[in-house]
Protein backbone atom coordinates (compact mmCIF):
# COMPACT_ATOMS: atom_id res chain seq x y z
CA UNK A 1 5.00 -19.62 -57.21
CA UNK A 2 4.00 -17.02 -54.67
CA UNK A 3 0.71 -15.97 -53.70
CA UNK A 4 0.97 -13.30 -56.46
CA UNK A 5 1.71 -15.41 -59.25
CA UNK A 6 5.59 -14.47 -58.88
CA UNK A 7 8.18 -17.37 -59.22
CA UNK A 8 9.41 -18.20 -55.69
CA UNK A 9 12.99 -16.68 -56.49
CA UNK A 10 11.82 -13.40 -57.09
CA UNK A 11 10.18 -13.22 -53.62
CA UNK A 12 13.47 -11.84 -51.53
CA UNK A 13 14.60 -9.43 -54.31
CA UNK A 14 10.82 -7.69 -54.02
CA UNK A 15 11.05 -7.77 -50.46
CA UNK A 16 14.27 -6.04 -50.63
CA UNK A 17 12.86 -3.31 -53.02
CA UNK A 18 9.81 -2.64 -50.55
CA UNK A 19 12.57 -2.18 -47.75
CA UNK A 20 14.48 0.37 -50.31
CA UNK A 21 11.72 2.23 -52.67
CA UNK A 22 10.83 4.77 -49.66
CA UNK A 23 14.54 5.73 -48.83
CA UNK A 24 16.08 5.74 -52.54
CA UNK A 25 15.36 6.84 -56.00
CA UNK A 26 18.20 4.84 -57.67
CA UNK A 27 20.03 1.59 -56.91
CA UNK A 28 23.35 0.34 -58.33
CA UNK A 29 24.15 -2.77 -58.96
CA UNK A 30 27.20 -5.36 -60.48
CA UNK A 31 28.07 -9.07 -61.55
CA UNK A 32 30.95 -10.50 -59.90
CA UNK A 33 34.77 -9.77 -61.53
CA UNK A 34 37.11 -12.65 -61.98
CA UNK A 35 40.00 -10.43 -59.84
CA UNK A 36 42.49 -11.94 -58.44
CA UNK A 37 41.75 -11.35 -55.05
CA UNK A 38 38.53 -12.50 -55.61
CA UNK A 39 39.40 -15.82 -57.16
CA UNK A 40 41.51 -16.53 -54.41
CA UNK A 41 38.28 -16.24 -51.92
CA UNK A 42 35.87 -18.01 -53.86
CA UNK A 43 37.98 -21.41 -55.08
CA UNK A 44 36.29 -23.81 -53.18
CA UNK A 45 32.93 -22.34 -53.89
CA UNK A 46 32.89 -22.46 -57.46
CA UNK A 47 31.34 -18.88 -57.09
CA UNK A 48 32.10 -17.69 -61.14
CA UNK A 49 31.62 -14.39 -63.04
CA UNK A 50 27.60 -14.84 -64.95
CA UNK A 51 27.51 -15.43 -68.73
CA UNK A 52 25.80 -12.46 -70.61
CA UNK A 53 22.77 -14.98 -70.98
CA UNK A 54 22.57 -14.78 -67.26
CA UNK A 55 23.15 -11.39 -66.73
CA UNK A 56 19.90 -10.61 -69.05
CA UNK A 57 18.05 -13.09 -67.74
CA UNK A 58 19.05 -11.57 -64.05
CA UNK A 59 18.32 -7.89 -64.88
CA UNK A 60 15.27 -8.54 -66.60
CA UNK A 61 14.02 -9.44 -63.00
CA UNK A 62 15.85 -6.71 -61.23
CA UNK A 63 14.18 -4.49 -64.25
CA UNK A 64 10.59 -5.54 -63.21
CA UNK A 65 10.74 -5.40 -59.79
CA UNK A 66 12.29 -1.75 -60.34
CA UNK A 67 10.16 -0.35 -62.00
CA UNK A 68 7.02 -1.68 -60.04
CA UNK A 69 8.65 0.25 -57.34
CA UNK A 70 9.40 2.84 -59.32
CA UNK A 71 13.47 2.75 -58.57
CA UNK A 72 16.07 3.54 -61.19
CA UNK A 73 18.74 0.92 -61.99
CA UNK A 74 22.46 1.10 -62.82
CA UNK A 75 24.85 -1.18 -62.98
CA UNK A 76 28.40 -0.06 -61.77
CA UNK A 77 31.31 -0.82 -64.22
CA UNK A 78 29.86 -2.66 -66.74
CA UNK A 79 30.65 -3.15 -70.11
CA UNK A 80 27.43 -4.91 -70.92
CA UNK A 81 24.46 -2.36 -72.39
CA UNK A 82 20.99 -2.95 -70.67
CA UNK A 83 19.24 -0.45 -72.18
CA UNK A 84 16.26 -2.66 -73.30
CA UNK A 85 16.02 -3.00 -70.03
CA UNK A 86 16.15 0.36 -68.58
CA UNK A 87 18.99 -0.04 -67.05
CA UNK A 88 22.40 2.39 -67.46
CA UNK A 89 25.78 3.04 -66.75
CA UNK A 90 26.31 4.42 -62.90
CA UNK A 91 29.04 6.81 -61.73
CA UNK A 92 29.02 5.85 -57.85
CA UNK A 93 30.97 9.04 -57.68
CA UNK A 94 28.85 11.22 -59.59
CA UNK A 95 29.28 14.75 -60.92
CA UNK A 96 26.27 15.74 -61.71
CA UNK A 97 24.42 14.69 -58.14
CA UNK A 98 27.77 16.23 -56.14
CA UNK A 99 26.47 19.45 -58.41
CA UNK A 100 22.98 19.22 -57.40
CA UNK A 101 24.41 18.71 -53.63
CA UNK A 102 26.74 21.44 -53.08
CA UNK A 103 24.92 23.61 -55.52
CA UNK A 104 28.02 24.50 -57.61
CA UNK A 105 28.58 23.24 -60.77
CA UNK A 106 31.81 21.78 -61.09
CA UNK A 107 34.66 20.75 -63.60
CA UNK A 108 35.59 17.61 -63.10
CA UNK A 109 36.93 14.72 -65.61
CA UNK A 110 36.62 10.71 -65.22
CA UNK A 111 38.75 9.34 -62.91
CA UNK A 112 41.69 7.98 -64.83
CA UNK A 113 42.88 5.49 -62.13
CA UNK A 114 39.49 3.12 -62.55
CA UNK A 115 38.07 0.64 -65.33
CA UNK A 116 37.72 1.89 -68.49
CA UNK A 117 33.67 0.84 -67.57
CA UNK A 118 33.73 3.08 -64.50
CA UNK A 119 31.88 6.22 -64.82
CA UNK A 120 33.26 7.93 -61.48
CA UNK A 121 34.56 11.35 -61.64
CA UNK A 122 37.57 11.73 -59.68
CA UNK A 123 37.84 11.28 -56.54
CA UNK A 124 39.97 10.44 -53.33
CA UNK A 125 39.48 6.99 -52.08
CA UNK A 126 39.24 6.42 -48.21
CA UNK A 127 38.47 3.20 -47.81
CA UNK A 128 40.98 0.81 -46.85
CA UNK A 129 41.79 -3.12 -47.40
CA UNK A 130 41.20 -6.10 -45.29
CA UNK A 131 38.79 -3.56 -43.02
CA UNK A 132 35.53 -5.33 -43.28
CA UNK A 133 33.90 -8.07 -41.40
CA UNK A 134 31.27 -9.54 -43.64
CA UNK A 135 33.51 -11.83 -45.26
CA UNK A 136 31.88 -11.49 -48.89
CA UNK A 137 33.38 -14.07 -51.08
CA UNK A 138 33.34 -12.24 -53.90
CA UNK A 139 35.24 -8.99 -52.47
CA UNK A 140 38.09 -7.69 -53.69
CA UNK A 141 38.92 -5.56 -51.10
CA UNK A 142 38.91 -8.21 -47.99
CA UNK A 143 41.32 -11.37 -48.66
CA UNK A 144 43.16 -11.55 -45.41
CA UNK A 145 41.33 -12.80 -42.65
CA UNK A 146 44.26 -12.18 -40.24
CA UNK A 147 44.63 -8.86 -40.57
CA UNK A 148 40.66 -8.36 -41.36
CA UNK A 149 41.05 -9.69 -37.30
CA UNK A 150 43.75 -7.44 -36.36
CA UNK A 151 42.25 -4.14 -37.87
CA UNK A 152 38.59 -4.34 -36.55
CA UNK A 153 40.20 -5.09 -33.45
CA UNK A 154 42.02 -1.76 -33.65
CA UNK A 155 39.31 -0.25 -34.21
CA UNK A 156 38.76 3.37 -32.02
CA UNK A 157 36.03 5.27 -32.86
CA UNK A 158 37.35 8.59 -31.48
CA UNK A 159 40.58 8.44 -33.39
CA UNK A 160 40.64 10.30 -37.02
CA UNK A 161 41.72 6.82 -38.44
CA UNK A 162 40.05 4.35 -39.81
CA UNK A 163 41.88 2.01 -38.34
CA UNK A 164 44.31 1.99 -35.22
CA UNK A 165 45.53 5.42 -33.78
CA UNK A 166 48.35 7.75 -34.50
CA UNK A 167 51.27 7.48 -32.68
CA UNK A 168 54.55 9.09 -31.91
CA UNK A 169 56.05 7.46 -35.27
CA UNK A 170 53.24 7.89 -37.51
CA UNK A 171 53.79 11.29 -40.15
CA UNK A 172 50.78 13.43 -41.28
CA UNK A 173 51.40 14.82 -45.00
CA UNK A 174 49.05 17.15 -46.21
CA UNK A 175 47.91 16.35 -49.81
CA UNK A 176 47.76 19.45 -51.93
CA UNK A 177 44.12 19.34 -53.25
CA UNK A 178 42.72 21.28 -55.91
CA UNK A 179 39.06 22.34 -56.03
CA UNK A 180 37.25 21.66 -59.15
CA UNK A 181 34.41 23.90 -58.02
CA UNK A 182 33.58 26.30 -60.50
CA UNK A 183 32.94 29.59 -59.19
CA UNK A 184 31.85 31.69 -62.22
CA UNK A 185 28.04 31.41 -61.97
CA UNK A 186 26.65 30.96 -65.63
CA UNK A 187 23.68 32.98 -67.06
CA UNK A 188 20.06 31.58 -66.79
């Protein structure tokens, strides 16, 4: 126990949420998926996805240190409901906070190319593989470590790229984009 009565293994999760409660309202979290990708990195480290026994018993911690900090918690793409313990269903890409943003409502539908547990509206990704250096084990996104190498090395933060810059071979295609902003102002 800690000096407040807290089991020991809560202790870095509330430090974390005294780091976060003055800079956020809401945080977002997720269990590890059995991708792939993912499978491939964690092999040796018997890293597995959480049985829904230790999911609850995970977010019931996450829940209480939460609310004593008064953040809101959502899990991202998650088919499990935590509603006992005040806990929802994110969209990381999220309509209605874009709305409150840009201060136009707008008409926009789930995006069809994620999860069916994904709550994003649609939206163009920018992001690109093998690109980050942490070297989570459980990522998806980074499996190379080669080319994770090779593109940070590339790196140039004045070029429009996120990795690399253009050259002589290299084709720009403008994407035709559609605005889902929704002009018509309704009535009060």
């Amino acid at each position: 126990m800690d000096i407040q009565g807290r089991p020991d293994n809560v202790m870095p999760y509330n430090c974390m949420a005294d780091m976060l409660a003055p800079l956020t309202r809401k945080c977002i979290i997720s269990f590890v998926d059995e991708y792939r990708k993912t499978m491939i990195n964690t092999k040796e480290s018997g890293l597995r996805a959480p049985t829904i026994s230790e999911m609850e018993e995970i977010v019931g911690v996450f829940s209480t240190i939460a609310l004593s900090h008064d953040l809101l918690l959502e899990t991202c793409a998650e088919g499990i409901d935590l509603e006992r313990f005040n806990i929802g269903h994110a969209k990381c890409v999220d309509s209605e906070l874009i709305e409150r943003i840009g201060v136009y409502p707008s008409k926009v539908g789930k995006d069809k190319n994620q999860r069916p547990e994904c709550g994003c509206v649609e939206s163009i990704d920018i992001g690109m593989y093998n690109t980050c250096v942490n070297n989570c084990q459980y990522c998806y996104a980074s499996f190379r470590p080669e080319m994770i190498a090779r593109l940070h090395g590339d790196h140039d933060p004045h070029s429009p790229l996120l990795c690399g810059r253009l050259t002589e071979v290299d084709k720009i295609t403008e994407r035709k984009m559609v605005s889902y902003k929704q002009r018509q102002q309704g009535l009060l």
